[in-house]
Protein backbone atom coordinates (compact mmCIF):
# COMPACT_ATOMS: atom_id res chain seq x y z
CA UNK A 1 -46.61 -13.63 -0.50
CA UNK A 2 -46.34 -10.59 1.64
CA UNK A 3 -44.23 -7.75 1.27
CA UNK A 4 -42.94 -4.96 3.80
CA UNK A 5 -40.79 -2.17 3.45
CA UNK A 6 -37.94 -2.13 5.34
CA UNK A 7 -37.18 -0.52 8.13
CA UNK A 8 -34.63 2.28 8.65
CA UNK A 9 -32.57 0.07 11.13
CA UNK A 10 -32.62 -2.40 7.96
CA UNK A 11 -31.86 0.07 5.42
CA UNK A 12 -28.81 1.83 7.39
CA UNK A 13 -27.84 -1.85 8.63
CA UNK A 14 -27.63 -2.44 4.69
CA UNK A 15 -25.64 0.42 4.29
CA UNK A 16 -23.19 0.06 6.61
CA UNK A 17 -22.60 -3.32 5.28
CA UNK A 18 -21.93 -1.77 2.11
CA UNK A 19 -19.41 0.66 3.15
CA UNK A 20 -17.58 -1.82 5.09
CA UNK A 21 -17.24 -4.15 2.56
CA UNK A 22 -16.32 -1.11 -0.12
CA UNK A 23 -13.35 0.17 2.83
CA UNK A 24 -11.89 -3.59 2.87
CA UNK A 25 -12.32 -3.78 -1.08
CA UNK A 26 -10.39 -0.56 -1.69
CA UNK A 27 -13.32 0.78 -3.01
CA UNK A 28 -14.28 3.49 -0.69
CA UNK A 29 -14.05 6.61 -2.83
CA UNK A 30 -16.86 5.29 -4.98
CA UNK A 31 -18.61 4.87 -2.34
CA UNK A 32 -17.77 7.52 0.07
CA UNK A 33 -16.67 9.73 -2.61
CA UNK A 34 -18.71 13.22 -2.47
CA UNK A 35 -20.37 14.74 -5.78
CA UNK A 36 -20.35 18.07 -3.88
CA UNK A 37 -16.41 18.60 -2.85
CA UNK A 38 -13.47 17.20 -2.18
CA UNK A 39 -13.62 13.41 -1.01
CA UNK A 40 -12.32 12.46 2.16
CA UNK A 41 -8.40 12.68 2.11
CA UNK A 42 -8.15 8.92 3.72
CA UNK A 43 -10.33 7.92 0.49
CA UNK A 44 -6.79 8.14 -1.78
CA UNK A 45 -5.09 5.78 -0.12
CA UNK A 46 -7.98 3.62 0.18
CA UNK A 47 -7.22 1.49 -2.69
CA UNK A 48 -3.85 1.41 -2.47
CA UNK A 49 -4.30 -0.44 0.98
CA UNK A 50 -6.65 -2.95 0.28
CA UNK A 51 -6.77 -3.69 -3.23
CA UNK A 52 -5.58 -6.85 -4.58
CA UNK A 53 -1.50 -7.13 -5.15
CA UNK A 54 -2.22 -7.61 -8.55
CA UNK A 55 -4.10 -4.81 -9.51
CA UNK A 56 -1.51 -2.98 -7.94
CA UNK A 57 1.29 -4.83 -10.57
CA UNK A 58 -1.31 -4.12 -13.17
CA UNK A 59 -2.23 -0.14 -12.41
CA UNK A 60 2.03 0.29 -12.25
CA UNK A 61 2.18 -1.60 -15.89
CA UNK A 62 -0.64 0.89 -17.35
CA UNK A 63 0.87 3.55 -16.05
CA UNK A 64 4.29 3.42 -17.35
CA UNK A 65 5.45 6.96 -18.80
CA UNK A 66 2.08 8.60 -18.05
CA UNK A 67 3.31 11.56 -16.00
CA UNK A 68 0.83 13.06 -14.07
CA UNK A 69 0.22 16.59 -12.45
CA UNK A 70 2.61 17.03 -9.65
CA UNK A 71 0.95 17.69 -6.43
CA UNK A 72 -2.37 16.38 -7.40
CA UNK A 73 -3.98 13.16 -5.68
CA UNK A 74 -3.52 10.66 -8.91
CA UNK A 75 0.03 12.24 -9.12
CA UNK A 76 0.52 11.04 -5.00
CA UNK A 77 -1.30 8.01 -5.81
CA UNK A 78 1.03 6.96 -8.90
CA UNK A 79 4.10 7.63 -7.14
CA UNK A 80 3.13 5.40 -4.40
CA UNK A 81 2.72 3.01 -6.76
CA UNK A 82 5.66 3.05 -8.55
CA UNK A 83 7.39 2.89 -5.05
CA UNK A 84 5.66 -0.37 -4.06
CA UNK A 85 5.95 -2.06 -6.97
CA UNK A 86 9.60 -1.05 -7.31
CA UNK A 87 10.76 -2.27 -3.47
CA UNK A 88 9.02 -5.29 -4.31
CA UNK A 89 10.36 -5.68 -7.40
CA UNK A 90 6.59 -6.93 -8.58
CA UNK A 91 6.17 -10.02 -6.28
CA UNK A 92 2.62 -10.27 -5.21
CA UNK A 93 3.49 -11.28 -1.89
CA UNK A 94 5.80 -8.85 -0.85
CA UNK A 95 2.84 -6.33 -2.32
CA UNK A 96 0.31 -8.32 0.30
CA UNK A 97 2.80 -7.45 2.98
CA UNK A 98 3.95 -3.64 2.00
CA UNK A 99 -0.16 -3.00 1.60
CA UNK A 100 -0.24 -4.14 5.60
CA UNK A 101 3.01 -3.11 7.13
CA UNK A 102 2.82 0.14 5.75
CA UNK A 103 -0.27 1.71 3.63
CA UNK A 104 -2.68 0.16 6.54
CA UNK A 105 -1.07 2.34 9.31
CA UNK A 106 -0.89 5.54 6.78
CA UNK A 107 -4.57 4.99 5.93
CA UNK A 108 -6.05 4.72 9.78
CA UNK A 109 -3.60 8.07 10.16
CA UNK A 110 -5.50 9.97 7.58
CA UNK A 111 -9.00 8.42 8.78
CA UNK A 112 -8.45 11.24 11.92
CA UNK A 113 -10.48 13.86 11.79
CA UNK A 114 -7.63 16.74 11.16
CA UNK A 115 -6.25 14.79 8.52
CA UNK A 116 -8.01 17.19 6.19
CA UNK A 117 -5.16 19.21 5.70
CA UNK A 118 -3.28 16.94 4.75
CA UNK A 119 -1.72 17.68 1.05
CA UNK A 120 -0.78 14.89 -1.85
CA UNK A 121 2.67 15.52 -1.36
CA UNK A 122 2.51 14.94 2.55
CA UNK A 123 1.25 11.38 1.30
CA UNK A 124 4.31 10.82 -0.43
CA UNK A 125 6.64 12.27 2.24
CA UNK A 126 5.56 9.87 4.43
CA UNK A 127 4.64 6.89 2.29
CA UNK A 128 7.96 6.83 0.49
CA UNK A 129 10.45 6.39 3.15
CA UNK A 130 8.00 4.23 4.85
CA UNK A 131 8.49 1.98 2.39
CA UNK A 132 11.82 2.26 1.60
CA UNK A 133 12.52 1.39 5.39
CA UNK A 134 10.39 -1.53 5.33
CA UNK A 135 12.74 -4.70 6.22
CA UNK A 136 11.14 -6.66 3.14
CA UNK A 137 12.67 -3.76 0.80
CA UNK A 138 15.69 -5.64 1.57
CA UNK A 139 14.75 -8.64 0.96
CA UNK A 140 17.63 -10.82 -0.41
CA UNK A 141 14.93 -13.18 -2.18
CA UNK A 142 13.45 -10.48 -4.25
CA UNK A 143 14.67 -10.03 -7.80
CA UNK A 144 15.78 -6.35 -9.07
CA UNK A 145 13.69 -6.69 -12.45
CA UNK A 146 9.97 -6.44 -12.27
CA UNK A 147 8.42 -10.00 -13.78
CA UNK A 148 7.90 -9.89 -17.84
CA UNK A 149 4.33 -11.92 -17.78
């Protein structure tokens, strides 16, 4: 059997692959996430926008009455949330669609370059009537009680 090393197109190649799959997983902060300072501010939304519908349903759930800093990213992140879960009154789908319609768009907005600036509570300026003015946050199908499972 013979063995090589691989090359550096290979390795990065490798890489790459990784962080794409971790950006579409809603796992990018782990990832991208930097030891040294502040993460990248599009890395907070990151999970919110691509994570499965039911972890959403299931962060909300282990959340409830755990009040976090106000101002700071987890305090940004759990009021989005809250918000999502609420206008979808916990159906999955309506999640799916909410994740696409609206934290998709916010996420490639922060991906810019002068998105650094951007503070936790400009995420939840603009993610909160976002989804509040989403047509599926009238949805006459959707209960107004979250589902007991």
């Amino acid at each position: 059997m013979i063995f090589r090393r691989a090359s550096r197109v290979e390795r990065n190649a490798k890489r790459f692959a990784e962080e794409c799959e971790a950006f579409l997983a809603g796992d990018a902060l782990r990832l991208v996430g930097s030891p040294r300072g502040r993460p990248p501010t599009w890395t907070q939304i990151n999970w919110m926008a691509h994570t499965a519908p039911s972890s959403v349903v299931d962060r909300f759930r282990s959340e409830i009455g755990l009040r976090r800093p106000a101002g700071t990213w987890p305090w940004a992140v759990s009021t989005l949330v809250d918000e999502l879960v609420a206008i979808a009154a916990g159906d999955e789908r309506v999640i799916g669609q909410l994740q696409r319609d609206c934290l998709i768009p916010m996420e490639l907005v922060l991906l810019r370059s002068d998105a650094a600036c951007f503070l936790p509570a400009h995420l939840v300026a603009l993610g909160v009537p976002r989804l509040r003015s989403h047509p599926a946050a009238d949805s006459p199908e959707r209960s107004d009680s979250l589902p007991d499972d």
